[in-house]
N, C-alpha and C. Protein backbone atom coordinates (compact mmCIF):
# COMPACT_ATOMS: atom_id res chain seq x y z
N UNK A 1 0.86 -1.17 0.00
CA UNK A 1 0.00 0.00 0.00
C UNK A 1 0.90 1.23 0.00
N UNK A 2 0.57 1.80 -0.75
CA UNK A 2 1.54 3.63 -1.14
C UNK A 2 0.06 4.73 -1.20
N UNK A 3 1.21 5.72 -0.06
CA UNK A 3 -0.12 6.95 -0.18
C UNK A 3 0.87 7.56 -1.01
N UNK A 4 1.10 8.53 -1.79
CA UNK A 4 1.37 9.54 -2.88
C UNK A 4 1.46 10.85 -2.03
N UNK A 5 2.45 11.42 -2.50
CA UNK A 5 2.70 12.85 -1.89
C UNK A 5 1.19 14.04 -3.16
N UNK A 6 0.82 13.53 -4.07
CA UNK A 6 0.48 14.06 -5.02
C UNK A 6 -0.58 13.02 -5.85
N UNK A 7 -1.57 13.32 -6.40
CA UNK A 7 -2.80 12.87 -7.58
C UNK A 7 -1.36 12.81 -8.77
N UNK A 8 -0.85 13.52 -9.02
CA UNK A 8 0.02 13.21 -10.15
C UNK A 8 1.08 12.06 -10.27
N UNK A 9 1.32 12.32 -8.76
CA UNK A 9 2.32 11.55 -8.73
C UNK A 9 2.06 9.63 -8.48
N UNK A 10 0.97 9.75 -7.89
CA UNK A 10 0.33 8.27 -8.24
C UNK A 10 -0.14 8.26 -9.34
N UNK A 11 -0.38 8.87 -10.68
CA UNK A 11 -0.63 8.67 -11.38
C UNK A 11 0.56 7.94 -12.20
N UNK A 12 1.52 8.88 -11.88
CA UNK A 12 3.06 8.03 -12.68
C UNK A 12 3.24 7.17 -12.52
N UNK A 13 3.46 6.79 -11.19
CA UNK A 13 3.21 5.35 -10.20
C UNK A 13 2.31 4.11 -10.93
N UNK A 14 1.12 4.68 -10.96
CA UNK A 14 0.38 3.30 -12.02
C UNK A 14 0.73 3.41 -12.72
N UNK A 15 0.83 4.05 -13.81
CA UNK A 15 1.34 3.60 -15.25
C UNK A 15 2.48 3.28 -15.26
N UNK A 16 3.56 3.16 -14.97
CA UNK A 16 5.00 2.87 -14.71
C UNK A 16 5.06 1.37 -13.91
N UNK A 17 4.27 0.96 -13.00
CA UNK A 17 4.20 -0.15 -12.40
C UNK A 17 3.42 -0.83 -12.87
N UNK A 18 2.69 -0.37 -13.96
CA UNK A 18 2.05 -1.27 -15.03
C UNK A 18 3.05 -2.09 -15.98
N UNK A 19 4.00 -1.44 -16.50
CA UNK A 19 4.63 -1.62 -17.55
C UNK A 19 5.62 -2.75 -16.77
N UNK A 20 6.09 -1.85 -15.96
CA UNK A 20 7.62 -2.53 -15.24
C UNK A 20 7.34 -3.48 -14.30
N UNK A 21 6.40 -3.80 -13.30
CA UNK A 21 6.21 -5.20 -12.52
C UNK A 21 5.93 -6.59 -13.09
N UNK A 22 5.31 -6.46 -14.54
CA UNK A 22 5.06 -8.34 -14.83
C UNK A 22 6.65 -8.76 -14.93
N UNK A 23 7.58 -7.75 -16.26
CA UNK A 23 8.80 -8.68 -16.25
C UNK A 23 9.45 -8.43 -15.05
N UNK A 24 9.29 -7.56 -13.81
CA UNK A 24 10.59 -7.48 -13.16
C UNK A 24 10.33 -8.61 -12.43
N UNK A 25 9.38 -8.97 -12.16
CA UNK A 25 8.29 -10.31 -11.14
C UNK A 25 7.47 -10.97 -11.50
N UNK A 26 8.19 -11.81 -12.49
CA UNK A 26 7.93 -12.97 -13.42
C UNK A 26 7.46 -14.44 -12.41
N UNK A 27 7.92 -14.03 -11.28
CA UNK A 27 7.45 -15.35 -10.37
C UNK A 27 6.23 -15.27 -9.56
N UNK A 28 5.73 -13.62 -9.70
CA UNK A 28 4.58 -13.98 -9.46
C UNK A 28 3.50 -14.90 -10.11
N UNK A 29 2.24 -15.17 -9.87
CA UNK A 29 1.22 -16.25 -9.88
C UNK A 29 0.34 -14.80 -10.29
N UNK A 30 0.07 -13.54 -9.78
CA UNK A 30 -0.77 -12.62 -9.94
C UNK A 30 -0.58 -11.27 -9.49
N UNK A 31 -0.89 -10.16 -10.00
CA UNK A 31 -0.49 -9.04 -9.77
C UNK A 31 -1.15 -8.19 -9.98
N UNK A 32 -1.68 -7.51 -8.82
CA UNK A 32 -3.24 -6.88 -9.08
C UNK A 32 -3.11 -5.35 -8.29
N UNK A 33 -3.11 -4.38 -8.85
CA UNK A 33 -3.34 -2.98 -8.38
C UNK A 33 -4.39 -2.20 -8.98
N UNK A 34 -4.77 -1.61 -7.49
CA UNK A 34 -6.14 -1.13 -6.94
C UNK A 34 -6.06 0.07 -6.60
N UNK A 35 -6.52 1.13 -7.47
CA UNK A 35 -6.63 2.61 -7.19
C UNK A 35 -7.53 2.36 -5.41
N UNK A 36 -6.76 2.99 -5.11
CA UNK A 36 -7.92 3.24 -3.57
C UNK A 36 -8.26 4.49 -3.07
N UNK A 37 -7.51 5.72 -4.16
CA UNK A 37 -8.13 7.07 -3.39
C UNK A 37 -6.88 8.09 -4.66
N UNK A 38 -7.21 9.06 -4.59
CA UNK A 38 -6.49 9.94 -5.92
C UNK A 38 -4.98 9.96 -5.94
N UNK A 39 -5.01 9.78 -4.69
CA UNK A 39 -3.11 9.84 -4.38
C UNK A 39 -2.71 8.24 -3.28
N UNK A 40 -3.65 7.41 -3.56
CA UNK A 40 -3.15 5.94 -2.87
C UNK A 40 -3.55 4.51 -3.79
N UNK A 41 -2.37 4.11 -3.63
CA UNK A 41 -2.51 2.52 -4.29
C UNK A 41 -2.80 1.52 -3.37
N UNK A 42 -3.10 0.57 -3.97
CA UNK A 42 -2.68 -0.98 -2.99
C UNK A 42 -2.51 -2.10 -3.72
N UNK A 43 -1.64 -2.72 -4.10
CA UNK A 43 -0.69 -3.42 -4.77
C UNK A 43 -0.73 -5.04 -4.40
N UNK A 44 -1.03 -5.86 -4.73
CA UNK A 44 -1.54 -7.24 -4.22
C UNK A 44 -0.65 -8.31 -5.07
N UNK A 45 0.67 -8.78 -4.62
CA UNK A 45 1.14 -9.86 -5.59
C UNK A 45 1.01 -11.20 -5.16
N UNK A 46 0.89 -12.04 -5.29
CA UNK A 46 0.65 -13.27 -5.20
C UNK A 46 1.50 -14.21 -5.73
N UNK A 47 2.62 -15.23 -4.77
CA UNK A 47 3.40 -16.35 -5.05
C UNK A 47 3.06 -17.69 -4.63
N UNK A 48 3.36 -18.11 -5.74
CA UNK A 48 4.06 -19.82 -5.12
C UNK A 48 3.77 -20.28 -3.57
N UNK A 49 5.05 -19.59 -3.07
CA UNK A 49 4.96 -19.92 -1.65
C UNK A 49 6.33 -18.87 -1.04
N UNK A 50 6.02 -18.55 0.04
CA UNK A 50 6.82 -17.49 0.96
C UNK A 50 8.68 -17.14 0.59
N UNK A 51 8.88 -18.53 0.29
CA UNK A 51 10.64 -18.14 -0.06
C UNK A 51 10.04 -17.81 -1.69
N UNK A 52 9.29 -17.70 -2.53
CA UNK A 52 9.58 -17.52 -4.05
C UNK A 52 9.52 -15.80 -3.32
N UNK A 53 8.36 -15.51 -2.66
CA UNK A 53 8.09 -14.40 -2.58
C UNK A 53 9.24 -13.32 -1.78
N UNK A 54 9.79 -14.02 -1.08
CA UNK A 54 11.23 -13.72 -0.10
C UNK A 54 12.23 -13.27 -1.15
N UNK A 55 12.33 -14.40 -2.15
CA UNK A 55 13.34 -14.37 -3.18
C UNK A 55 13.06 -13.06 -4.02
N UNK A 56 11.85 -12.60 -4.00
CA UNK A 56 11.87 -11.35 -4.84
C UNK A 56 11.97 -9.83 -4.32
N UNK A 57 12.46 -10.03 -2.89
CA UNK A 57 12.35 -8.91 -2.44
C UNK A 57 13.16 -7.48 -3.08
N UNK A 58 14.23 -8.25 -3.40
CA UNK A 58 15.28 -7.05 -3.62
C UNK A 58 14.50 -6.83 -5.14
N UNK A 59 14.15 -7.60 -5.90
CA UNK A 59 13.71 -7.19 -7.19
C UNK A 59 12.69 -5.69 -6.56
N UNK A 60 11.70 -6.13 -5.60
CA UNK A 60 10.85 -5.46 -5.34
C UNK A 60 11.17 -4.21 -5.25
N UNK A 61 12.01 -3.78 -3.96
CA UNK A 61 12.49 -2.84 -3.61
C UNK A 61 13.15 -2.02 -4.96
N UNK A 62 14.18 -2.77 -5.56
CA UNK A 62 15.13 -2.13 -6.53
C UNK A 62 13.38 -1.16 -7.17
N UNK A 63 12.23 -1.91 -7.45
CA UNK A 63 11.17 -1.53 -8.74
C UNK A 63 10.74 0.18 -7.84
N UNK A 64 10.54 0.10 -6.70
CA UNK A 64 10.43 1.16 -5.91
C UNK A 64 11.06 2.48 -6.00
N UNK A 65 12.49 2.19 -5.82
CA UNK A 65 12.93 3.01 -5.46
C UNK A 65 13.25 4.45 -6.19
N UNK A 66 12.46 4.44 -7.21
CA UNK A 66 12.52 5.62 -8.09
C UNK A 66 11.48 6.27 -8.02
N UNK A 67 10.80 5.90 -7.29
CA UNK A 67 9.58 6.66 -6.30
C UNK A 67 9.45 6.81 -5.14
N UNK A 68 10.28 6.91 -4.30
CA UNK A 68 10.58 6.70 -3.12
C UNK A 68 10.00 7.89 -2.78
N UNK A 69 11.32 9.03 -3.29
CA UNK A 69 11.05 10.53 -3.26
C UNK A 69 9.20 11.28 -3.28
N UNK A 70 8.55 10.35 -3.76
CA UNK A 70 7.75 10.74 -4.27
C UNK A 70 6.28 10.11 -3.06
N UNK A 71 6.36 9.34 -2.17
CA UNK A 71 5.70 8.61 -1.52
C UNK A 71 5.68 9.01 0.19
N UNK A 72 4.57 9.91 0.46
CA UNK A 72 3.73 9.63 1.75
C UNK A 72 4.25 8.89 2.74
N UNK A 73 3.74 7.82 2.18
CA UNK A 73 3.63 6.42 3.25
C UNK A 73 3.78 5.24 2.36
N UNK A 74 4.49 4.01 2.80
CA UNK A 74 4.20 2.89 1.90
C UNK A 74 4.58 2.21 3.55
N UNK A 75 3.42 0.84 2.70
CA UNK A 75 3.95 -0.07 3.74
C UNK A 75 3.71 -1.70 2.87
N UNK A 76 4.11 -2.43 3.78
CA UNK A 76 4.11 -3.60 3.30
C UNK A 76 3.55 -4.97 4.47
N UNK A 77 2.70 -5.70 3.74
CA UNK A 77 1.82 -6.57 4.37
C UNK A 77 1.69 -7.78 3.79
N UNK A 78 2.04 -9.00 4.66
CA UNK A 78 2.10 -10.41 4.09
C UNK A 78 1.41 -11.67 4.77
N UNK A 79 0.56 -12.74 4.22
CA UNK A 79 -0.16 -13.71 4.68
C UNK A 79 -0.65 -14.83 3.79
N UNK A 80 -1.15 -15.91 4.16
CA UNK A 80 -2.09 -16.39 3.32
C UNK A 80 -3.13 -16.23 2.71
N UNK A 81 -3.05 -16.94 1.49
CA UNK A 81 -4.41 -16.31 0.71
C UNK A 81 -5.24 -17.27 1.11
N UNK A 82 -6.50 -16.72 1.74
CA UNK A 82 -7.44 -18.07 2.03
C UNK A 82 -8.48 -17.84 0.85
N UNK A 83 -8.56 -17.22 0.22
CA UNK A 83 -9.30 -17.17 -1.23
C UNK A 83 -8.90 -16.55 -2.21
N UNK A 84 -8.86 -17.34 -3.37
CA UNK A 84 -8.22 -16.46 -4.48
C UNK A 84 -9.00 -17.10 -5.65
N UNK A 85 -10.35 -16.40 -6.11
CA UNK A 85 -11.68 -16.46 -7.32
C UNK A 85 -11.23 -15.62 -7.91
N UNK A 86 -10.96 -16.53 -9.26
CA UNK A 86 -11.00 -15.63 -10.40
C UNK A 86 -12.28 -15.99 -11.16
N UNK A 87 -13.49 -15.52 -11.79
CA UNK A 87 -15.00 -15.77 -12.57
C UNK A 87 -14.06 -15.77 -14.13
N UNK A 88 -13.89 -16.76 -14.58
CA UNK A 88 -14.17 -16.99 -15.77
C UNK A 88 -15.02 -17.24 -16.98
C-alpha cells in the first residue's frame, strides 16, 4: 500500500508499475493494483509460496525506489491467501 505525496504523482506510479512489474516479477502467480483514493494505491502480488516471494524482495524494492522521493507512506503486508476467485 503507497499513499502519494500528489494525484500526479500516483498517477506516474500506475502507469510505470504497469509496464515494469510483470517482467521485473515474473514469479509472481498474480499481480493486481487497486486505485484506492487519488493519491493511494494498494498493490496485491501473489506467489508460489513465501521463499519464491522472499526471493523477490530485492527485485521489489530495486522496482520502488525511483519513487521513493515521491511517496507519503508505503507499507508492506504479508499472509495467506485463504481465497483467491477468479469468474471466468
Amino acid at each position: 500500500m503507497a499513499e502519494f505525496n500528489s494525484e500526479e504523482s500516483a498517477n506516474i506510479f500506475e502507469e510505470r508499475y504497469q509496464k515494469v512489474a510483470p517482467p521485473a516479477l515474473p514469479e509472481a502467480n498474480s499481480l493486481t493494483m487497486i486505485r484506492t483514493g487519488p493519491t493511494s494505491v494498494m498493490s496485491v502480488a501473489l506467489y508460489p509460496d513465501l521463499e519464491t516471494a522472499n526471493n523477490t524482495l530485492e527485485a521489489r524494492k530495486d522496482m520502488l525506489e525511483e519513487f521513493l522521493h515521491t511517496v507519503k507512506d508505503l507499507w508492506h503486508m504479508e499472509g495467506a491467501v485463504s481465497l483467491h476467485h477468479v469468474n471466468s
